[in-house]
C-alpha atoms as a PDB file:
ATOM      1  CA  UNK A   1     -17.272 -83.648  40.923  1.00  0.00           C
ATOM      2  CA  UNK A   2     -18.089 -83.892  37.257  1.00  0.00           C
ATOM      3  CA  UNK A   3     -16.076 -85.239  34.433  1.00  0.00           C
ATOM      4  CA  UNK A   4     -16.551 -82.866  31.531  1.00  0.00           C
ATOM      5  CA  UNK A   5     -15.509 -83.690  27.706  1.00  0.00           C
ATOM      6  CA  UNK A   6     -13.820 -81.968  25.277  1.00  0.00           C
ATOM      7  CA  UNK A   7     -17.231 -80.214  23.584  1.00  0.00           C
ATOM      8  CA  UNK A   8     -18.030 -78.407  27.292  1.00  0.00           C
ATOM      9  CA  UNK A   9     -14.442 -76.525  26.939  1.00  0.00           C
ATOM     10  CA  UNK A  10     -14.608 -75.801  23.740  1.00  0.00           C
ATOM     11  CA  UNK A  11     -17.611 -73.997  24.079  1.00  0.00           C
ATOM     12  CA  UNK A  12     -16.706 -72.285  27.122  1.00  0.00           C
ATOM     13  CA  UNK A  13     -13.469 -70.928  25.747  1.00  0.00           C
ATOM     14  CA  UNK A  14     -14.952 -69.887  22.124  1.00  0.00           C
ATOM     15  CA  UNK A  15     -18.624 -69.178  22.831  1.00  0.00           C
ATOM     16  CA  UNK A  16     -19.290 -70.182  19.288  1.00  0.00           C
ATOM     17  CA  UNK A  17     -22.469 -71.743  19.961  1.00  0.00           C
ATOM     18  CA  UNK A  18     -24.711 -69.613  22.166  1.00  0.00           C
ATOM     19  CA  UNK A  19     -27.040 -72.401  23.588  1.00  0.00           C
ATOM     20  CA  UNK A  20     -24.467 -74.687  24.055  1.00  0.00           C
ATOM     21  CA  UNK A  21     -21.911 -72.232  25.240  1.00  0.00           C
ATOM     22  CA  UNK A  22     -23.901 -70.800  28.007  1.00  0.00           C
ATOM     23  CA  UNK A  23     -24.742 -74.573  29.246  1.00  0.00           C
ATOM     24  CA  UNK A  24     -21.127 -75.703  29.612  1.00  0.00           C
ATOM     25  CA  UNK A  25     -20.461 -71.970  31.119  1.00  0.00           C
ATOM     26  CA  UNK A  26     -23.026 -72.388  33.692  1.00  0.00           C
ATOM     27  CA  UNK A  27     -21.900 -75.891  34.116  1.00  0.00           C
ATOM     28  CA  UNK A  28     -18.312 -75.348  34.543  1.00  0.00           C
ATOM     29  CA  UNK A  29     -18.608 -72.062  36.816  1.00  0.00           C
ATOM     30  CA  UNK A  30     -21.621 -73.732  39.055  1.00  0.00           C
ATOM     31  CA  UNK A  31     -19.962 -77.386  39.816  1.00  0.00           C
ATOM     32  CA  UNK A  32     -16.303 -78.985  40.601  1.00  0.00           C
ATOM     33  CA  UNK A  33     -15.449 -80.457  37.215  1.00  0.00           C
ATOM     34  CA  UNK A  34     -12.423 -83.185  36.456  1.00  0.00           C
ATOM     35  CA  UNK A  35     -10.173 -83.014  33.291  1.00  0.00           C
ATOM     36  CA  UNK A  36      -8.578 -85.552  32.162  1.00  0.00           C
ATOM     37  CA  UNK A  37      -5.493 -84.865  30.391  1.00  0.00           C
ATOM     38  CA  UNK A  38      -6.575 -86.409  27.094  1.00  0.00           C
ATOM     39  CA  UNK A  39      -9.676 -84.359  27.344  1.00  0.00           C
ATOM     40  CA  UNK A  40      -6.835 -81.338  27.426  1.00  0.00           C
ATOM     41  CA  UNK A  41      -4.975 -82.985  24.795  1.00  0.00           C
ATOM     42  CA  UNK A  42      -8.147 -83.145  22.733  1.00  0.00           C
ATOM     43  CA  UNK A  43      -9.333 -79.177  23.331  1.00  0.00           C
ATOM     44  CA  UNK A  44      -5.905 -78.097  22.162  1.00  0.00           C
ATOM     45  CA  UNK A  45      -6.232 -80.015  18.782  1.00  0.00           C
ATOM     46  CA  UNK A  46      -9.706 -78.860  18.333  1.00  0.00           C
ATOM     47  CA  UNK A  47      -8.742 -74.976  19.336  1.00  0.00           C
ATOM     48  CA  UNK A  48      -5.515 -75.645  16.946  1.00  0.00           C
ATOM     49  CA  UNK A  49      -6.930 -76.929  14.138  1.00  0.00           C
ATOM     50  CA  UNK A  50     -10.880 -76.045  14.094  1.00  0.00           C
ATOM     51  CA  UNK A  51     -10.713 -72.472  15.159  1.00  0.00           C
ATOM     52  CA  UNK A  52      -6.702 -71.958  14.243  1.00  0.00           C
ATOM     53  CA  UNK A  53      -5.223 -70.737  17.492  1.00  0.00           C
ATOM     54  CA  UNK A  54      -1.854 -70.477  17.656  1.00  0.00           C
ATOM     55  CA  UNK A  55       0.478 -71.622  20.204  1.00  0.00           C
ATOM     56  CA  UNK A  56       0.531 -68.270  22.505  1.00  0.00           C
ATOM     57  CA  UNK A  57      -3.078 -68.173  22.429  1.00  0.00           C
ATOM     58  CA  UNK A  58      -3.751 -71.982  23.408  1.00  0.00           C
ATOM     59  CA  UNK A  59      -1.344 -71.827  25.952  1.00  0.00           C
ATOM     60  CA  UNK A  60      -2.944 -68.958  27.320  1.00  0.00           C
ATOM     61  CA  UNK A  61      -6.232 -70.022  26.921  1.00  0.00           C
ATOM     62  CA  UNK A  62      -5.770 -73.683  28.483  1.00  0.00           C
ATOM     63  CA  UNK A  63      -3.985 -72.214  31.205  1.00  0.00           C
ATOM     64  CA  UNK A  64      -6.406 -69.748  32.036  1.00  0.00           C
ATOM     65  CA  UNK A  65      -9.143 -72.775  32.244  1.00  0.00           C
ATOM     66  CA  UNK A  66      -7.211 -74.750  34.215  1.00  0.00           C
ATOM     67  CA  UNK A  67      -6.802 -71.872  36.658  1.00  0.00           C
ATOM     68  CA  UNK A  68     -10.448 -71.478  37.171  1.00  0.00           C
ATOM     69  CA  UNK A  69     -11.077 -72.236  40.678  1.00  0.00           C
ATOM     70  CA  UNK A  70     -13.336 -75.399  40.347  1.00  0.00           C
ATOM     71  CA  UNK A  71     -11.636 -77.006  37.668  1.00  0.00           C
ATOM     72  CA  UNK A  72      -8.940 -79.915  38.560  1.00  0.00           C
ATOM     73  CA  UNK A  73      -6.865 -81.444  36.315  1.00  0.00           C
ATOM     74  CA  UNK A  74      -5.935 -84.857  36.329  1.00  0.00           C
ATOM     75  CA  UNK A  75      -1.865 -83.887  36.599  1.00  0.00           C
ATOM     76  CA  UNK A  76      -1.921 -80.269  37.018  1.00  0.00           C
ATOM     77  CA  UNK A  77       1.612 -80.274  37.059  1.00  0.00           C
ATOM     78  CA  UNK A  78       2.172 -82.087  33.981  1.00  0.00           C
ATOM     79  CA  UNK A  79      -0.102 -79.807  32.154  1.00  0.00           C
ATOM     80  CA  UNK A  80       1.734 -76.773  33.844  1.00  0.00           C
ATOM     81  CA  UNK A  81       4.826 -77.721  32.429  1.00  0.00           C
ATOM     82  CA  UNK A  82       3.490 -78.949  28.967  1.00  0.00           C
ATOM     83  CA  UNK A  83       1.578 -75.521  28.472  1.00  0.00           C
ATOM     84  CA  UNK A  84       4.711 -73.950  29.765  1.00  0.00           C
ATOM     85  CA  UNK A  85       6.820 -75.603  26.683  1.00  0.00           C
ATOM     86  CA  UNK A  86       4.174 -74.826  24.502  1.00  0.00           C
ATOM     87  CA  UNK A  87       4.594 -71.181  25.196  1.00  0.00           C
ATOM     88  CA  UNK A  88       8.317 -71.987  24.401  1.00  0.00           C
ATOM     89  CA  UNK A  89       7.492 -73.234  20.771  1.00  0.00           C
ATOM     90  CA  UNK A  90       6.719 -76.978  21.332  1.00  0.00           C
ATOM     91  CA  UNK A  91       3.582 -78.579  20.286  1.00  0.00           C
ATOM     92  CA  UNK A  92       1.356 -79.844  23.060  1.00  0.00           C
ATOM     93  CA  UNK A  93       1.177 -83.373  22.693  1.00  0.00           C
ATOM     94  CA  UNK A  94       5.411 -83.165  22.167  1.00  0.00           C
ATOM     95  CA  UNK A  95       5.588 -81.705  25.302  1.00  0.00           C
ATOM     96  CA  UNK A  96       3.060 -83.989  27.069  1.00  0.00           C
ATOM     97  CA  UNK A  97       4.926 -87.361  24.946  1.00  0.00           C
ATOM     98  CA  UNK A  98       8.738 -85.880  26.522  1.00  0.00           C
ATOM     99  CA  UNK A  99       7.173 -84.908  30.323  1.00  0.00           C
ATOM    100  CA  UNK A 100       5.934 -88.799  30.158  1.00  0.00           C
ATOM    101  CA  UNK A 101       9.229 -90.162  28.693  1.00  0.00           C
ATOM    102  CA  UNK A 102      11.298 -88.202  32.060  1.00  0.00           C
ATOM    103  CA  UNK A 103      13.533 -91.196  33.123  1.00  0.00           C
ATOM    104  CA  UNK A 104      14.270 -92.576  30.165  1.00  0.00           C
ATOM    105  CA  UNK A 105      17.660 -92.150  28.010  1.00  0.00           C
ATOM    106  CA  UNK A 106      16.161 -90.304  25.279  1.00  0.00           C
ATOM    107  CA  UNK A 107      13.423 -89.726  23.062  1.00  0.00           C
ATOM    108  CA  UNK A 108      13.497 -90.973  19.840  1.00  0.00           C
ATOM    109  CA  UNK A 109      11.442 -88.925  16.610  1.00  0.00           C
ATOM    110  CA  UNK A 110      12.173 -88.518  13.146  1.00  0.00           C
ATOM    111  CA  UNK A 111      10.874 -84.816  13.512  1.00  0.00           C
ATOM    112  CA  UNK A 112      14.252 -82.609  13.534  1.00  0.00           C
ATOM    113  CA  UNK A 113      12.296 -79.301  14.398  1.00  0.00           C
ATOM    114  CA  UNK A 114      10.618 -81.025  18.014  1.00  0.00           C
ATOM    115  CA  UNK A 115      14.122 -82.543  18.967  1.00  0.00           C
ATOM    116  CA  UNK A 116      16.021 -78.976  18.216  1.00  0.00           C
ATOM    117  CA  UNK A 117      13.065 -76.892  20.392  1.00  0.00           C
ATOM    118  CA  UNK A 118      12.687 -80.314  22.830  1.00  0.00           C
ATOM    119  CA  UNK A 119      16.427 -80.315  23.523  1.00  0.00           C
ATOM    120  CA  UNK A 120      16.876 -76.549  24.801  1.00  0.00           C
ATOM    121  CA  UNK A 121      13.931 -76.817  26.817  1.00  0.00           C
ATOM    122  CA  UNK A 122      14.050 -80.753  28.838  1.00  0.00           C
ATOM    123  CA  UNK A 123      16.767 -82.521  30.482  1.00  0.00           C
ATOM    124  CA  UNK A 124      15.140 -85.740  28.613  1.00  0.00           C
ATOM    125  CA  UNK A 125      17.137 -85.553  24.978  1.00  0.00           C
ATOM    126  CA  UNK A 126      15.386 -85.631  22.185  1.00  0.00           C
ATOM    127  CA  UNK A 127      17.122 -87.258  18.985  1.00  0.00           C
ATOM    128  CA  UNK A 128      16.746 -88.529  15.729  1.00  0.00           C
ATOM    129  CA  UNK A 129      17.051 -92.325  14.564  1.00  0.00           C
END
């Protein structure tokens, strides 16, 4: 199995650079590769802020990777349920911060917009300081 970075998925999913691309696509469909979730965390920045996808279409677009069937996450379900919330409106990293805080008595953030969309969605509560 091969650890792959951030670059390798971001040129598989846009195909903006055609050498490049077509390396980390015949990498990535010809061996068992390993993704860390800060490697995911990383792609969705780059996709979100680089090539401006929106939530719908990162969420879509992650989960679609991770489904391909020699790719293995490091905590598929965590991602599952992060991409799942990010669907729902919250921003990746949010979701993966609140998954990782499950146990705890709350989660504390100044940003009013995460706790409103964080609070209908996890049973961890989300509130401001």
């Amino acid at each position: 199995m091969l650890a792959i970075d951030t670059n390798l998925i971001v040129r598989y999913l846009t195909g903006d650079h055609p050498q490049q691309s077509a390396k980390a696509r015949g990498l990535i469909d010809g061996n068992d590769v390993f993704v860390a979730t800060t490697v995911l965390l990383e792609t969705e920045w780059v996709l979100r802020s680089v090539y401006d996808y929106k939530n719908a279409e990162l969420a879509k677009a992650l989960a679609e990777f991770a489904g391909l069937p020699r790719v293995t996450l490091e905590d598929a379900p965590l991602a599952a349920k992060a991409l799942d919330w990010m669907a729902e409106g919250l921003d990746f990293a949010d979701a993966l911060h609140l998954i990782k805080a499950q146990g705890c008595d709350a989660f504390v953030s100044f940003d009013q917009n995460f706790a409103k969309a964080a609070n209908a969605l996890s049973d961890v509560k989300v509130r401001t300081p």
